[in-house]
C-alpha atoms as a PDB file:
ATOM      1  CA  UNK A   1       8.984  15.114 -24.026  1.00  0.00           C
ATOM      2  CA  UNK A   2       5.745  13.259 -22.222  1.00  0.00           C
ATOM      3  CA  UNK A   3       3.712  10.848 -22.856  1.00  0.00           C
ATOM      4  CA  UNK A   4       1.029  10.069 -19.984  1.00  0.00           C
ATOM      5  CA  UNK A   5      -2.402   8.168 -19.794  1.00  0.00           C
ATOM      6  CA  UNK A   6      -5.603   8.569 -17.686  1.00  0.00           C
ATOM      7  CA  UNK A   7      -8.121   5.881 -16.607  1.00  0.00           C
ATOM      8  CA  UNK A   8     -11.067   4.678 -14.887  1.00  0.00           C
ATOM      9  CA  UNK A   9     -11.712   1.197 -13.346  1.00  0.00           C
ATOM     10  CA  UNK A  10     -15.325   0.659 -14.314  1.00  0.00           C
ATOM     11  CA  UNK A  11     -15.283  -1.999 -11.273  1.00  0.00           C
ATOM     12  CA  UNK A  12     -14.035  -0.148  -8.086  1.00  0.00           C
ATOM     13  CA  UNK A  13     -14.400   3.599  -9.685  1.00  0.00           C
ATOM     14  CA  UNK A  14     -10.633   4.328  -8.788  1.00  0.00           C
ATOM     15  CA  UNK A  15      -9.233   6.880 -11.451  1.00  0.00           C
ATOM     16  CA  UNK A  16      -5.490   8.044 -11.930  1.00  0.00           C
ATOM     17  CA  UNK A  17      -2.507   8.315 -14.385  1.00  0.00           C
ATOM     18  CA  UNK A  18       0.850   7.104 -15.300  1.00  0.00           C
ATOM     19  CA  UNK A  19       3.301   9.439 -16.866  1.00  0.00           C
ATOM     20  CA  UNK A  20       6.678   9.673 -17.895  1.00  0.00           C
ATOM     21  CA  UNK A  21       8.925  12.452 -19.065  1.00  0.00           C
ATOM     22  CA  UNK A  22      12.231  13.570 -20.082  1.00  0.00           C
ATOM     23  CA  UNK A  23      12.755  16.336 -17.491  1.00  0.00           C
ATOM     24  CA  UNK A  24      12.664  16.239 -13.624  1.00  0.00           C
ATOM     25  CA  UNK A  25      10.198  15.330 -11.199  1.00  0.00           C
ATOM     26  CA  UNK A  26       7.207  14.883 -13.572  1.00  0.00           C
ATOM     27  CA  UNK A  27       4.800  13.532 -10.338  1.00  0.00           C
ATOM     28  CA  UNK A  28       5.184  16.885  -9.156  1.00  0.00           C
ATOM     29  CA  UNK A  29       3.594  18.721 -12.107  1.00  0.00           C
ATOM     30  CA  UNK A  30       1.313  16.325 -14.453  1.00  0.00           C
ATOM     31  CA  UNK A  31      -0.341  14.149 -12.789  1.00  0.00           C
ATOM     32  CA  UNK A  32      -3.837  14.449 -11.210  1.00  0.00           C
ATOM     33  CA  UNK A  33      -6.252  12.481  -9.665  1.00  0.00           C
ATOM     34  CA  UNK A  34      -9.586  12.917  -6.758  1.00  0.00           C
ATOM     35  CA  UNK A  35     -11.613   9.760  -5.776  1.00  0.00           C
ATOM     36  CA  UNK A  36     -15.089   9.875  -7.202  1.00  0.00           C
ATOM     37  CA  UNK A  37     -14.028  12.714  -9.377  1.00  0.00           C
ATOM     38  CA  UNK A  38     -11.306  11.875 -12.343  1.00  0.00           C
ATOM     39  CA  UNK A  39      -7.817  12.472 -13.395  1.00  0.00           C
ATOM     40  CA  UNK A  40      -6.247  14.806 -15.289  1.00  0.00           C
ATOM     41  CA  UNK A  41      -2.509  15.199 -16.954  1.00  0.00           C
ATOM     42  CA  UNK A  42      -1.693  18.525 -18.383  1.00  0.00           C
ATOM     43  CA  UNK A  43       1.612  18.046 -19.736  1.00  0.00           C
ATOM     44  CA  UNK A  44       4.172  19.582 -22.847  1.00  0.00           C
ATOM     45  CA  UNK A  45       4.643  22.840 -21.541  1.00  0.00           C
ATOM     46  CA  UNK A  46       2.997  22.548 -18.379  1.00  0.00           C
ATOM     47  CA  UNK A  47       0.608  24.633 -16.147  1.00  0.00           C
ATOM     48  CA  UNK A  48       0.211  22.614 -12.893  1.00  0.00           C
ATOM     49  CA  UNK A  49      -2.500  24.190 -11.529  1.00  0.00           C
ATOM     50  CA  UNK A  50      -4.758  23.133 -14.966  1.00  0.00           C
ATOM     51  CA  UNK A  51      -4.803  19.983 -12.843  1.00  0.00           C
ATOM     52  CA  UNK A  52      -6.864  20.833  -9.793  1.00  0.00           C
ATOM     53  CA  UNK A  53      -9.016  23.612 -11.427  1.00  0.00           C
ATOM     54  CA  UNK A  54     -10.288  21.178 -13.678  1.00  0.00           C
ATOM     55  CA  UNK A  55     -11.039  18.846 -11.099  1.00  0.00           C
ATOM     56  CA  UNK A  56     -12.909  21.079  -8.967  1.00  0.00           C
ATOM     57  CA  UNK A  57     -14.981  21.873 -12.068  1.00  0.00           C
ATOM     58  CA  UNK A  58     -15.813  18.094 -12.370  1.00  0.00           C
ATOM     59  CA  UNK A  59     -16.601  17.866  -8.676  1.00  0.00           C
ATOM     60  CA  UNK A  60     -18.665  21.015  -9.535  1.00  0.00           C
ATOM     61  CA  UNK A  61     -21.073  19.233 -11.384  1.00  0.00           C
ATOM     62  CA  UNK A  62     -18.992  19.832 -15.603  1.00  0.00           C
ATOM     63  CA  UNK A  63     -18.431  17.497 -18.092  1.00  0.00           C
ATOM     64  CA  UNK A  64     -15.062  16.294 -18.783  1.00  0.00           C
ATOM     65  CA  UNK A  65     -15.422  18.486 -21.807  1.00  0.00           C
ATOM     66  CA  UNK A  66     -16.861  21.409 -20.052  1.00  0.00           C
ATOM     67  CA  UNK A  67     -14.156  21.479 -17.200  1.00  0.00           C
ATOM     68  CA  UNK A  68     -11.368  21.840 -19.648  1.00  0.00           C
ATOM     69  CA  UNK A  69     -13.131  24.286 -21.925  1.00  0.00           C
ATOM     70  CA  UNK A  70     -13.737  26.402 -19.454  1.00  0.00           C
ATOM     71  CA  UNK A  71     -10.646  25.986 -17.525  1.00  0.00           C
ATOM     72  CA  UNK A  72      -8.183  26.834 -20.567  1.00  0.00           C
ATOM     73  CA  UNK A  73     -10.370  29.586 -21.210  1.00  0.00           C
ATOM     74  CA  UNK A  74      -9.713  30.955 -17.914  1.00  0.00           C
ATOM     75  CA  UNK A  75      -5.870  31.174 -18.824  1.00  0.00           C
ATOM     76  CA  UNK A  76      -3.577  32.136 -21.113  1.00  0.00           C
ATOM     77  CA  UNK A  77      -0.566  30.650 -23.044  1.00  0.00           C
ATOM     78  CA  UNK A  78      -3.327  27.898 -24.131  1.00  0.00           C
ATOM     79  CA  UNK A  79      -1.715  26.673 -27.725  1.00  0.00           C
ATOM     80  CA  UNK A  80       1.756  25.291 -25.306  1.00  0.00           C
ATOM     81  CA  UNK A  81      -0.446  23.442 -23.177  1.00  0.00           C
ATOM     82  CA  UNK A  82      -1.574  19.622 -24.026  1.00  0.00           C
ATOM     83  CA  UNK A  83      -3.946  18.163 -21.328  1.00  0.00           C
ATOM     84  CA  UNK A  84      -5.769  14.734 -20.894  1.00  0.00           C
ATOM     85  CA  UNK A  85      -9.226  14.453 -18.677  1.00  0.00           C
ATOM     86  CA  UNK A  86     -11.277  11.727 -17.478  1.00  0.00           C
ATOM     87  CA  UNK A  87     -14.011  12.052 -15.114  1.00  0.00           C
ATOM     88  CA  UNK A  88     -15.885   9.491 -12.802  1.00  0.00           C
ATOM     89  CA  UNK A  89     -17.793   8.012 -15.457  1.00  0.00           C
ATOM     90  CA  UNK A  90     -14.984   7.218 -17.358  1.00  0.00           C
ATOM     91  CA  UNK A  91     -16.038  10.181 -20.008  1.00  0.00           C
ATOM     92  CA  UNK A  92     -12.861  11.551 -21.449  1.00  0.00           C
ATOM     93  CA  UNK A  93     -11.571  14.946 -22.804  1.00  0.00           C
ATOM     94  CA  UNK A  94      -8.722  16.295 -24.405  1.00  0.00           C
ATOM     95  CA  UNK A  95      -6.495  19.162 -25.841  1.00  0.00           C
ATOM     96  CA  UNK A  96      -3.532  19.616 -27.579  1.00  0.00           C
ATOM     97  CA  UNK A  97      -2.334  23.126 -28.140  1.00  0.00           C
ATOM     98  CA  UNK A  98      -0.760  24.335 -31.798  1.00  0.00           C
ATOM     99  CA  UNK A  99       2.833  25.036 -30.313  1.00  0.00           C
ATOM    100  CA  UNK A 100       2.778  21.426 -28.915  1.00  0.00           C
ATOM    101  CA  UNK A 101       5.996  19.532 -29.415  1.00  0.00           C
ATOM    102  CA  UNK A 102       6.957  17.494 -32.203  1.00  0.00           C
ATOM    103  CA  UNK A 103       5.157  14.239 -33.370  1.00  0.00           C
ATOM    104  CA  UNK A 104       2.352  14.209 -30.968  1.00  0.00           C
ATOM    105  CA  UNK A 105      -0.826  12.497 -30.617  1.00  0.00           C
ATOM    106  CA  UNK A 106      -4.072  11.712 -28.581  1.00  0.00           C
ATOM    107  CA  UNK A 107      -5.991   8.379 -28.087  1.00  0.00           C
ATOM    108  CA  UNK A 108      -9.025   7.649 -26.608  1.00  0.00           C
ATOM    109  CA  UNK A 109     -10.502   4.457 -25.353  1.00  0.00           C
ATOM    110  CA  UNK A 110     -13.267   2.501 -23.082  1.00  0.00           C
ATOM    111  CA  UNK A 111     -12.245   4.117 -19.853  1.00  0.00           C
ATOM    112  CA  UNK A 112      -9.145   6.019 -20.780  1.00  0.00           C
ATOM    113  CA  UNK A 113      -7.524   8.442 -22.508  1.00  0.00           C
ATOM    114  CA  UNK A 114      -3.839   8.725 -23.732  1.00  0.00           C
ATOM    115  CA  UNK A 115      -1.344  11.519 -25.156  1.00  0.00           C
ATOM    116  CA  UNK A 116       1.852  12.542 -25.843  1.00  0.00           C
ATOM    117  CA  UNK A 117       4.254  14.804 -27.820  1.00  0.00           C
ATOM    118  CA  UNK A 118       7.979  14.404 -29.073  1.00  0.00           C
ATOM    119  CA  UNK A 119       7.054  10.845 -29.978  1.00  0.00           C
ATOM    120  CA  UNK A 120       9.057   8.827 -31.899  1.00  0.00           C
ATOM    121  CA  UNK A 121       5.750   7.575 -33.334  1.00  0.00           C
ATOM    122  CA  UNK A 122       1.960   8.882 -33.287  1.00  0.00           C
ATOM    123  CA  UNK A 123       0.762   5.338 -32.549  1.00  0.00           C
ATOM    124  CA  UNK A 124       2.390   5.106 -29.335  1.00  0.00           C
ATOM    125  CA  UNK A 125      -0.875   6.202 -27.439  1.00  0.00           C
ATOM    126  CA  UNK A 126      -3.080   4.507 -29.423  1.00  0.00           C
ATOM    127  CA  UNK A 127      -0.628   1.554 -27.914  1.00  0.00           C
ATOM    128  CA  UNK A 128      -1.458   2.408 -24.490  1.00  0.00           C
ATOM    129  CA  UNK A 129      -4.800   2.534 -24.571  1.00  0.00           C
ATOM    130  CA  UNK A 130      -4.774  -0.582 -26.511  1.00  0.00           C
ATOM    131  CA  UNK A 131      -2.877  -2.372 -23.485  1.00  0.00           C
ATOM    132  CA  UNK A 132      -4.964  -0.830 -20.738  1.00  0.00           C
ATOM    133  CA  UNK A 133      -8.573  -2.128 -22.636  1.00  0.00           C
ATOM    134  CA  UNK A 134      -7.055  -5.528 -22.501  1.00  0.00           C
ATOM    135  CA  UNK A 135      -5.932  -5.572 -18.963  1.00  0.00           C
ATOM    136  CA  UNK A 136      -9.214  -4.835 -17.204  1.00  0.00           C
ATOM    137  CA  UNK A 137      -9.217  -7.469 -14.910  1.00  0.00           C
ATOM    138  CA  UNK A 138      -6.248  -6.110 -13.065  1.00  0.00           C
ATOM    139  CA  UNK A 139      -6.041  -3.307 -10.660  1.00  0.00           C
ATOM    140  CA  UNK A 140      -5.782  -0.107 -11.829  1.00  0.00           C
ATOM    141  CA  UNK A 141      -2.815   0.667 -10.985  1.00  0.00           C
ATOM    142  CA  UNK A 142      -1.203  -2.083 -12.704  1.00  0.00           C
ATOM    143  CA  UNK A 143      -2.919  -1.461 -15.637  1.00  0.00           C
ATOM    144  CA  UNK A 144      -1.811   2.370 -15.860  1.00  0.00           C
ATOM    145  CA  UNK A 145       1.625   1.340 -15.382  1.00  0.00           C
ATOM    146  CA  UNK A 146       1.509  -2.058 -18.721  1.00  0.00           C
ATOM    147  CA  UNK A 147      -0.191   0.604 -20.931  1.00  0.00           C
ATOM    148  CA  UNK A 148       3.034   3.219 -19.806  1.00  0.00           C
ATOM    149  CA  UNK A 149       5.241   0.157 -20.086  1.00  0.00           C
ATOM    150  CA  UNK A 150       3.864  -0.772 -23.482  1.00  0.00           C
ATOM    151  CA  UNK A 151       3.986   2.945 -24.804  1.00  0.00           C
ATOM    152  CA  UNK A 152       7.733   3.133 -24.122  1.00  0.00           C
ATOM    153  CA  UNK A 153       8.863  -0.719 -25.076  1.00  0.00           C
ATOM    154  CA  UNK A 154       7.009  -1.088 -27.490  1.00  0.00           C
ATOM    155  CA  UNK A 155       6.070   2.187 -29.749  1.00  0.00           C
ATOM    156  CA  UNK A 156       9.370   3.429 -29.280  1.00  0.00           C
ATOM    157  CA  UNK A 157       8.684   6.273 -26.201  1.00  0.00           C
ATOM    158  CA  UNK A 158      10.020   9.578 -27.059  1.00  0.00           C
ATOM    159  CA  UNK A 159      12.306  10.990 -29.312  1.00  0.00           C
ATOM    160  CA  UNK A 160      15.094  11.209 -26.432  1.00  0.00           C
ATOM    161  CA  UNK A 161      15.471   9.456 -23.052  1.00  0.00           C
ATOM    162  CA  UNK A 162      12.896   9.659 -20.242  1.00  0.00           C
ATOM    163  CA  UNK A 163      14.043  10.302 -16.443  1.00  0.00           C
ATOM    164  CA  UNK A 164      11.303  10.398 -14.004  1.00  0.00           C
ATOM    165  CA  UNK A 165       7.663   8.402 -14.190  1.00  0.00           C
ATOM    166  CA  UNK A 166       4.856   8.483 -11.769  1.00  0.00           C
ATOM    167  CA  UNK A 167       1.877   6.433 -10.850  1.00  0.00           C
ATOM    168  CA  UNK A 168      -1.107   8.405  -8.972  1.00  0.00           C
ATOM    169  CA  UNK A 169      -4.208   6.346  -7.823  1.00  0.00           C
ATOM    170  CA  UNK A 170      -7.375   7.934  -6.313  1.00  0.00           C
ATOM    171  CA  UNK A 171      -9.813   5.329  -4.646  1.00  0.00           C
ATOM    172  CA  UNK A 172     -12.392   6.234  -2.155  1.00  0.00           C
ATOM    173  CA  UNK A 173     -10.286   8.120   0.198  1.00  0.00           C
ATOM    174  CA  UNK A 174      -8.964  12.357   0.113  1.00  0.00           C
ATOM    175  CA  UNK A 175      -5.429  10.988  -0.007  1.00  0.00           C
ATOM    176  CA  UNK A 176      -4.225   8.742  -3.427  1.00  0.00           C
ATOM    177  CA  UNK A 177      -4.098   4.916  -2.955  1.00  0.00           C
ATOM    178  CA  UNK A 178      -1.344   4.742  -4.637  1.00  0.00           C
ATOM    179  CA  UNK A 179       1.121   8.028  -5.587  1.00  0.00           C
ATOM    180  CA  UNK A 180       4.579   6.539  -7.027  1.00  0.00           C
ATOM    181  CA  UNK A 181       7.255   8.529  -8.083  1.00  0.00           C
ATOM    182  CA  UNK A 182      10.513   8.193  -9.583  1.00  0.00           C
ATOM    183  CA  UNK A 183      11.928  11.950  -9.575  1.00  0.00           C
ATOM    184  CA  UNK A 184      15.161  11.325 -11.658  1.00  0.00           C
ATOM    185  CA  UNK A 185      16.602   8.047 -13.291  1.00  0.00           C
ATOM    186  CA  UNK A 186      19.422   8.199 -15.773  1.00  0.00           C
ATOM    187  CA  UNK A 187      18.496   4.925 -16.968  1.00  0.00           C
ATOM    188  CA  UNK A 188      15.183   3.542 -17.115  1.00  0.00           C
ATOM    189  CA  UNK A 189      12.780   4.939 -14.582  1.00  0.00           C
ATOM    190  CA  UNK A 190      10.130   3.045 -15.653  1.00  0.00           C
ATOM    191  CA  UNK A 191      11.649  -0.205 -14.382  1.00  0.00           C
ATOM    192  CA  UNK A 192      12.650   1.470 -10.773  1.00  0.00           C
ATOM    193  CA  UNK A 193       8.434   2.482 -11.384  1.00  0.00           C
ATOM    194  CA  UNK A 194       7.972  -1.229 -11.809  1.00  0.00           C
ATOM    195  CA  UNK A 195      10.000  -1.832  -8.759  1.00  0.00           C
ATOM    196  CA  UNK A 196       7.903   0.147  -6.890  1.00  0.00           C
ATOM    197  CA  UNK A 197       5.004  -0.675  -7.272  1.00  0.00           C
ATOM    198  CA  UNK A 198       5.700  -3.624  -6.624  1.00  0.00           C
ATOM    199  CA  UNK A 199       6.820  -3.459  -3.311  1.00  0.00           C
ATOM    200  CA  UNK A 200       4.530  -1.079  -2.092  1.00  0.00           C
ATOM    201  CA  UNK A 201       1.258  -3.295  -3.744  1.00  0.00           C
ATOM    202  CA  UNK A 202       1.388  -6.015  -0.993  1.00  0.00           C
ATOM    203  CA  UNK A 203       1.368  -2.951   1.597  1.00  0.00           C
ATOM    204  CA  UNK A 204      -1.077  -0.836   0.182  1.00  0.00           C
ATOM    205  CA  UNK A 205      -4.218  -2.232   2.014  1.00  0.00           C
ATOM    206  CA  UNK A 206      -2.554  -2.131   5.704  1.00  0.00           C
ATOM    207  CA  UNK A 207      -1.943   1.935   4.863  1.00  0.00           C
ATOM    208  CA  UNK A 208      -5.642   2.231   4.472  1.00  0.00           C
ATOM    209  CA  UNK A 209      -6.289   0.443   7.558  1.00  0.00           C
ATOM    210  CA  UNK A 210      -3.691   2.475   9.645  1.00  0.00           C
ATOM    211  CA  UNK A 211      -5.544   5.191   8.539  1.00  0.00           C
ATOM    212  CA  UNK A 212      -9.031   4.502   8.920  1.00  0.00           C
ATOM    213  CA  UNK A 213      -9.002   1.742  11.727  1.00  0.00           C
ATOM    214  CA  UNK A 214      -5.395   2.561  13.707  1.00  0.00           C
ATOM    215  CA  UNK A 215      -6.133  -0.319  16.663  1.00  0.00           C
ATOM    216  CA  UNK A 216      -6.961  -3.075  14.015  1.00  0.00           C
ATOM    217  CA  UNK A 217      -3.211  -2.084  11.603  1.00  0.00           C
ATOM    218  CA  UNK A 218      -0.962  -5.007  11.232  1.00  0.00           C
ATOM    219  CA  UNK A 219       2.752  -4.784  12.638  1.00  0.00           C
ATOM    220  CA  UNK A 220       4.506  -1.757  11.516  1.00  0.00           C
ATOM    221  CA  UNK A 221       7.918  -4.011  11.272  1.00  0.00           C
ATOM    222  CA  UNK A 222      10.322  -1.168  12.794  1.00  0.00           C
ATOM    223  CA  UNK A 223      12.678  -1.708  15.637  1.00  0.00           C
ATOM    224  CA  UNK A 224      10.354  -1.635  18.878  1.00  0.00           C
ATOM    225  CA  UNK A 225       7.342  -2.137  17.473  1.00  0.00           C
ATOM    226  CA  UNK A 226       5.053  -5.054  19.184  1.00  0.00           C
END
């Protein structure tokens, strides 16, 4: 039903995750990510709020493997749940509850971590994290989104079709550098992902500086702008 993966640009320290689904809106519910912090998916049957709390307990001072510990044990319902968690360091975590769908599977890698569940085959993560290792000269961002690519092109994706992907990048700011989302797609939402990102990389600096430096912001390009 998901397959997602989590990484860490050892170069500029951004963290975040790309993620793709079968249901509806998946940007709204897995993915996870706080500059300086790490990223977290929690995915299969999913409790949002795993996201955050295990955050905070990173920001807190935990280990990836302490935050999630101690987060599941906080809640209930634990063996439906199937979370992913990297932290600024690029240490990873993960957890895959007994009543987790269907062929599923977990890799981990320099930097990242990847999982999913209703696979068509268990290697698809190993896949991803595969693709992201050998991209590292790229921006993370792009990187996320080949190792997604490569996970649905290439081992197969899930069982049944996806409809909604997201890309979420944290870099030094409260807000995400980049936070893509394709909410439904009967299709192929991976290539309106692509399209995405693609228009809104050239962009994605001048945002900052609106933000930070307002006087100094290029052109907004509207009507009656000057």
């Amino acid at each position: 039903m998901t397959f997602s993966i989590a990484g860490r640009c050892e170069r500029t320290g951004m963290v975040g995750v790309a993620v793709t689904t079968s249901s509806i809106c998946v940007g709204a519910r897995c993915p996870w990510a706080s500059a300086g912090v790490g990223a977290v998916s929690t995915q299969n049957v999913t409790l949002p709020s795993l996201g955050p709390l295990i955050l905070a307990r990173l920001e807190a001072g935990d280990s990836a493997s302490q935050a999630l510990d101690k987060v599941l044990a906080e809640h209930g319902h634990t063996q439906y749940r199937q979370v992913t968690v990297i932290d600024a360091n690029g240490n990873t975590a993960n957890f895959s509850g007994s009543k987790t769908l269907g062929t599923h599977a977990v890799a981990q890698g320099l930097d990242c971590v990847a999982a999913g569940n209703l696979l068509k085959a268990r290697s698809l993560p190993q896949t991803m994290v595969q693709t992201f290792e050998e991209n590292a000269h790229l921006h993370l961002a792009e990187r996320l989104l080949l190792a997604l690519e490569s996970g649905f092109y290439q081992a197969g994706g899930e069982e049944g079709p996806v409809h909604s992907a997201s890309l979420m990048v944290a870099d030094e700011h409260p807000w995400p550098l980049v936070d893509l989302r394709v909410d439904w797609n009967e299709d192929d939402p991976l290539r309106e992902l692509r399209q995405l990102w693609q228009r809104y990389e050239g962009e994605m600096q001048a945002y900052v500086t609106r933000a930070i430096n307002p006087a100094s912001a290029p052109s907004y390009g509207v009507p009656g702008d000057e």
